[in-house]
N, C-alpha and C. Protein backbone atom coordinates (compact mmCIF):
# COMPACT_ATOMS: atom_id res chain seq x y z
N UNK A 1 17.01 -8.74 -3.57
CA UNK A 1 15.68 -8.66 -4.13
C UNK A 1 15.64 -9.23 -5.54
N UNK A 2 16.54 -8.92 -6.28
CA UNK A 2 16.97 -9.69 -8.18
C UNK A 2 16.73 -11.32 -7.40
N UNK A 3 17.53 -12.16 -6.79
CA UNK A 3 17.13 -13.22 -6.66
C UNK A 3 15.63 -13.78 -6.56
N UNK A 4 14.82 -12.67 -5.92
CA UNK A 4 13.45 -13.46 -5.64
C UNK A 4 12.83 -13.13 -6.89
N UNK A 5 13.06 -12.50 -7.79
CA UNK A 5 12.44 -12.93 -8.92
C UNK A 5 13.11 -13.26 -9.79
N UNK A 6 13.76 -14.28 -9.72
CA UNK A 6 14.48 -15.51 -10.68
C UNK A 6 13.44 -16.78 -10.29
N UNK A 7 13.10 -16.86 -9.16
CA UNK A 7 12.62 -17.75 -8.45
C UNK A 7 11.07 -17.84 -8.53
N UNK A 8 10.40 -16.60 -8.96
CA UNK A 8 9.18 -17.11 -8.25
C UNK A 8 8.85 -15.59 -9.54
N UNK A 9 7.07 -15.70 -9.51
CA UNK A 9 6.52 -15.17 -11.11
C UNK A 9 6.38 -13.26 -10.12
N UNK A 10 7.12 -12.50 -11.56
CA UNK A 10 6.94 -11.07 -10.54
C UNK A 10 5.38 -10.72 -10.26
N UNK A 11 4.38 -11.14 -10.71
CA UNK A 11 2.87 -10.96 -10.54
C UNK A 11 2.80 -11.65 -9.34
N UNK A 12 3.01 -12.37 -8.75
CA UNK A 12 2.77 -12.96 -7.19
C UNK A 12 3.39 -12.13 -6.64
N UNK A 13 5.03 -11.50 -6.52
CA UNK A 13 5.13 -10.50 -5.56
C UNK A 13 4.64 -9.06 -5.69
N UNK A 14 4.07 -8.94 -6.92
CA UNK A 14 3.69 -7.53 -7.12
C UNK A 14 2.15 -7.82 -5.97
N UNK A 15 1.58 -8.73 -6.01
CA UNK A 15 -0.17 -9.11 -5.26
C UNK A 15 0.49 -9.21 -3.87
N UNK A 16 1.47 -9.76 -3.49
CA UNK A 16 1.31 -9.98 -1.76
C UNK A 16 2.07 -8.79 -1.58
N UNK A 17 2.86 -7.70 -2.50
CA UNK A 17 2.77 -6.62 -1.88
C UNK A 17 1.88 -5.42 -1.42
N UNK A 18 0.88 -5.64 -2.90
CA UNK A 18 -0.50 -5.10 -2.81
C UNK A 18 -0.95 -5.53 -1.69
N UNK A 19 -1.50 -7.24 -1.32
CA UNK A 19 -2.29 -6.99 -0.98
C UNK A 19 -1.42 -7.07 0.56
N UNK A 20 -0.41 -6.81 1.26
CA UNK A 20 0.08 -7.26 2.52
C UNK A 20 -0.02 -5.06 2.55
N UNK A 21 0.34 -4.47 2.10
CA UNK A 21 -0.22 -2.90 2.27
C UNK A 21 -1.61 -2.59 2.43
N UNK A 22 -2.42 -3.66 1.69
CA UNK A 22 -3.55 -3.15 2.20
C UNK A 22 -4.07 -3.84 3.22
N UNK A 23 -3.76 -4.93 3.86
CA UNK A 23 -4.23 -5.36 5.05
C UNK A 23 -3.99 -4.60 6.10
N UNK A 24 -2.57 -4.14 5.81
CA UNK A 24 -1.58 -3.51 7.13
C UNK A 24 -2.42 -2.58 7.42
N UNK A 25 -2.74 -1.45 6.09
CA UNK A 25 -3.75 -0.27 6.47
C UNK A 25 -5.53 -0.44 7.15
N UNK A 26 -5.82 -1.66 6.80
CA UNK A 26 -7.11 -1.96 7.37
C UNK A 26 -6.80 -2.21 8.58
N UNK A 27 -6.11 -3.26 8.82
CA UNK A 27 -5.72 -3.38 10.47
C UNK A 27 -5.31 -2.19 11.04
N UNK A 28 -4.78 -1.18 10.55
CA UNK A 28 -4.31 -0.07 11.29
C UNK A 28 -5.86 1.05 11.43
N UNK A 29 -6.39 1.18 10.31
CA UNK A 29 -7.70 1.91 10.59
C UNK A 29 -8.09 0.92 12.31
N UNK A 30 -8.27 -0.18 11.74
CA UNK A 30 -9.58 -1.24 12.26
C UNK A 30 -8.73 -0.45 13.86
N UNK A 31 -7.96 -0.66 14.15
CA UNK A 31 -7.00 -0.90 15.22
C UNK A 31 -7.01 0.81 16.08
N UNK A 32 -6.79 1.47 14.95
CA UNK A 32 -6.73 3.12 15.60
C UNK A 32 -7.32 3.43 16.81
N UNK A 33 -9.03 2.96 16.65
CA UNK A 33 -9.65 3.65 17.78
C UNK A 33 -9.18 3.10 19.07
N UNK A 34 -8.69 1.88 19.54
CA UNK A 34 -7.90 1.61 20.30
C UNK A 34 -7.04 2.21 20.90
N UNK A 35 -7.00 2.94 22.35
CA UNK A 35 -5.74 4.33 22.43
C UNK A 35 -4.64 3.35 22.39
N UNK A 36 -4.24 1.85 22.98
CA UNK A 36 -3.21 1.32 22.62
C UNK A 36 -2.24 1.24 21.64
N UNK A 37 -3.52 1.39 20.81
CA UNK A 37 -2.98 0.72 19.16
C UNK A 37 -3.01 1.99 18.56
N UNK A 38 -3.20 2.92 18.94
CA UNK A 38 -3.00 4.50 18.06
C UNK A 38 -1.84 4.81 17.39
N UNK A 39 -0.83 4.38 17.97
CA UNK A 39 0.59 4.18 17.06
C UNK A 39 0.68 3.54 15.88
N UNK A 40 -0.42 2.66 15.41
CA UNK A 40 -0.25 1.81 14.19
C UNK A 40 -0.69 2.91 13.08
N UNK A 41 -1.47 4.29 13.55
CA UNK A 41 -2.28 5.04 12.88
C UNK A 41 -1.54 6.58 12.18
N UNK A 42 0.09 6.37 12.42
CA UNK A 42 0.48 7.46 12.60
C UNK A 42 2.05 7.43 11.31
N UNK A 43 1.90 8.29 10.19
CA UNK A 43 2.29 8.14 9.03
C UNK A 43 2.07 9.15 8.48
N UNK A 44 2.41 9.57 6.88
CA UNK A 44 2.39 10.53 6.03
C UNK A 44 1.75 10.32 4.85
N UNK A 45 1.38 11.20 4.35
CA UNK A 45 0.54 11.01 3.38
C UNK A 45 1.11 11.90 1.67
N UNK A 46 1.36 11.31 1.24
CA UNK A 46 1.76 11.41 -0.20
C UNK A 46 0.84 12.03 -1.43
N UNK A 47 0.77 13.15 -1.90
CA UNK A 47 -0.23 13.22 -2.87
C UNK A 47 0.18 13.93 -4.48
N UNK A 48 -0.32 13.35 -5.54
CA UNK A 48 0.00 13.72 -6.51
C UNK A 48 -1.49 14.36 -7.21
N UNK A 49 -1.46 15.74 -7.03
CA UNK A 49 -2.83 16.39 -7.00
C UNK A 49 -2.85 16.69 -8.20
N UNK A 50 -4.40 17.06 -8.66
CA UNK A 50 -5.28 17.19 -9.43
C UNK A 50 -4.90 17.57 -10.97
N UNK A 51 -4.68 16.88 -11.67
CA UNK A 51 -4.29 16.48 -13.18
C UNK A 51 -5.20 16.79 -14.06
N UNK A 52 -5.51 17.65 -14.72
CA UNK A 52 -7.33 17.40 -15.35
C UNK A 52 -6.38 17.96 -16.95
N UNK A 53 -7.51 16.82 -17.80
CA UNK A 53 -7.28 16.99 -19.38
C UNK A 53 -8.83 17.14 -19.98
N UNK A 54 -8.83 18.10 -20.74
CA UNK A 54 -9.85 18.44 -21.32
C UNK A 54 -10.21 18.52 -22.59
N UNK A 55 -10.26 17.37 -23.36
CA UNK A 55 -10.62 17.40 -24.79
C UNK A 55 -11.11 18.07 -25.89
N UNK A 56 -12.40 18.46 -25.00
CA UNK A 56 -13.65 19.20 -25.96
C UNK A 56 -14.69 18.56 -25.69
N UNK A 57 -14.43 17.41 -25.84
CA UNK A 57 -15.70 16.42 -25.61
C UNK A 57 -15.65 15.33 -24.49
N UNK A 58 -14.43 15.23 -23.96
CA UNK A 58 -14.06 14.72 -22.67
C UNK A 58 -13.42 15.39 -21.77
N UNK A 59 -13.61 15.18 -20.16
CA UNK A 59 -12.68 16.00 -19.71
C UNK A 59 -12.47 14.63 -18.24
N UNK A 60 -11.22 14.83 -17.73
CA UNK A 60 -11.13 13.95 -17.32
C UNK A 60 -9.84 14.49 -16.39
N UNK A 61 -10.13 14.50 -14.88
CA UNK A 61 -9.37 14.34 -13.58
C UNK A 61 -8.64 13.27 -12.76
N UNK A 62 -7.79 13.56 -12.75
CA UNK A 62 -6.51 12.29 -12.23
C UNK A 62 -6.11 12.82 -10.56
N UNK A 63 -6.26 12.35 -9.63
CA UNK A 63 -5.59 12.16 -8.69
C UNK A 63 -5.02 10.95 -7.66
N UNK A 64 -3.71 10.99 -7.45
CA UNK A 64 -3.25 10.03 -6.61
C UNK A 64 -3.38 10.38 -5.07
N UNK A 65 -3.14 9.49 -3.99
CA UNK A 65 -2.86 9.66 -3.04
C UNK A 65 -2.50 9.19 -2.15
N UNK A 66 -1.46 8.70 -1.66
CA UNK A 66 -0.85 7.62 -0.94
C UNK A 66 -0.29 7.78 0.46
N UNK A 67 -0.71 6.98 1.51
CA UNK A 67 -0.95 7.30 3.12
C UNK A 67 0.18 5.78 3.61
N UNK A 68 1.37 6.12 4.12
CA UNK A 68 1.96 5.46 4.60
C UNK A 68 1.68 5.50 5.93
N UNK A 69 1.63 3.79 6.86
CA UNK A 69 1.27 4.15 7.88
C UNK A 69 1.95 2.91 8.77
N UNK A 70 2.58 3.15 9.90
CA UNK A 70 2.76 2.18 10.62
C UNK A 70 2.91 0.91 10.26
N UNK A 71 1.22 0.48 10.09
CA UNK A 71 0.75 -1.04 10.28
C UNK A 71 1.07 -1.12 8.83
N UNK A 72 0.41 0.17 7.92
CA UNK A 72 0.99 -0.71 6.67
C UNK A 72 2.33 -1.00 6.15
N UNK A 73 3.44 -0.65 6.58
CA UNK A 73 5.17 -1.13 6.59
C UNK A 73 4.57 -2.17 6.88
N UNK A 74 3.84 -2.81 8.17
CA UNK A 74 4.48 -3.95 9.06
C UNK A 74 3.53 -4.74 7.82
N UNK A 75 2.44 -4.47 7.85
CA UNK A 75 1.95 -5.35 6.60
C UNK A 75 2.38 -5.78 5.50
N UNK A 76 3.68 -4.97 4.79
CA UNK A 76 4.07 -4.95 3.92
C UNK A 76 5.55 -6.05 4.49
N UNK A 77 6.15 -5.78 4.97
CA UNK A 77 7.04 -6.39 5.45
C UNK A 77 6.32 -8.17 5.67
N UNK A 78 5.16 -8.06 6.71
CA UNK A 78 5.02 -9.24 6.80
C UNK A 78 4.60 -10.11 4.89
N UNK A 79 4.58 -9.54 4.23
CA UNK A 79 3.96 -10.31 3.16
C UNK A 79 5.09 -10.66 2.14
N UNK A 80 5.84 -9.82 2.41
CA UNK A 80 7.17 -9.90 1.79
C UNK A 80 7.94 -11.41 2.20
N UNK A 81 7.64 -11.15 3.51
CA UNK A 81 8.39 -12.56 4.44
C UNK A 81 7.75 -13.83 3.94
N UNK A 82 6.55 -13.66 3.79
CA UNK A 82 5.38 -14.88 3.57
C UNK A 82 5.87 -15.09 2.33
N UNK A 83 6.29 -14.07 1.32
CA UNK A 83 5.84 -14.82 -0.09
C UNK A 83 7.56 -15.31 0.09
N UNK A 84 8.49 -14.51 0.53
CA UNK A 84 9.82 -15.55 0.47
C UNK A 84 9.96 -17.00 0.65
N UNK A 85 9.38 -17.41 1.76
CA UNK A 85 9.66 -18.50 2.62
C UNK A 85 8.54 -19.40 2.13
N UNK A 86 7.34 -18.96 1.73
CA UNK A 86 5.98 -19.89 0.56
C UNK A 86 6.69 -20.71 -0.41
């Protein structure tokens, strides 16, 4: 992985990892209702809950939440491949 960024700018693989996770997960929603494709829909979900800071005069709530899923590995994987071989 150190080799591919000698080679190529880390902001391009940081985007086709972004964006090859988020395709994977749209195709996997898009795909779910499909009983075939219901396997692309089936993953864990990650959460870093409710953070809140309260100033006085600001107050302000933080939450993460992150849903690994099937399609999005394969999405992720496929973009990985793409930006190598690009």
């Amino acid at each position: 992985m150190v080799a591919v960024f000698k080679k190529k700018n880390f902001w391009t693989y940081t985007l086709f990892v972004v964006i090859g996770y988020a395709l994977g997960s749209f195709l996997g929603q898009l795909l779910g209702g499909i009983p075939a494709f219901q396997w692309l829909e089936y993953g864990y979900t990650f959460a870093l809950g409710p953070v809140s800071f309260d100033l006085g005069f600001l107050a302000m709530n933080f939450a993460v939440t992150f849903r690994i899923t099937v399609s999005s590995v394969i999405g992720l994987i496929l973009a990985l491949l793409i930006h190598r071989y690009l």
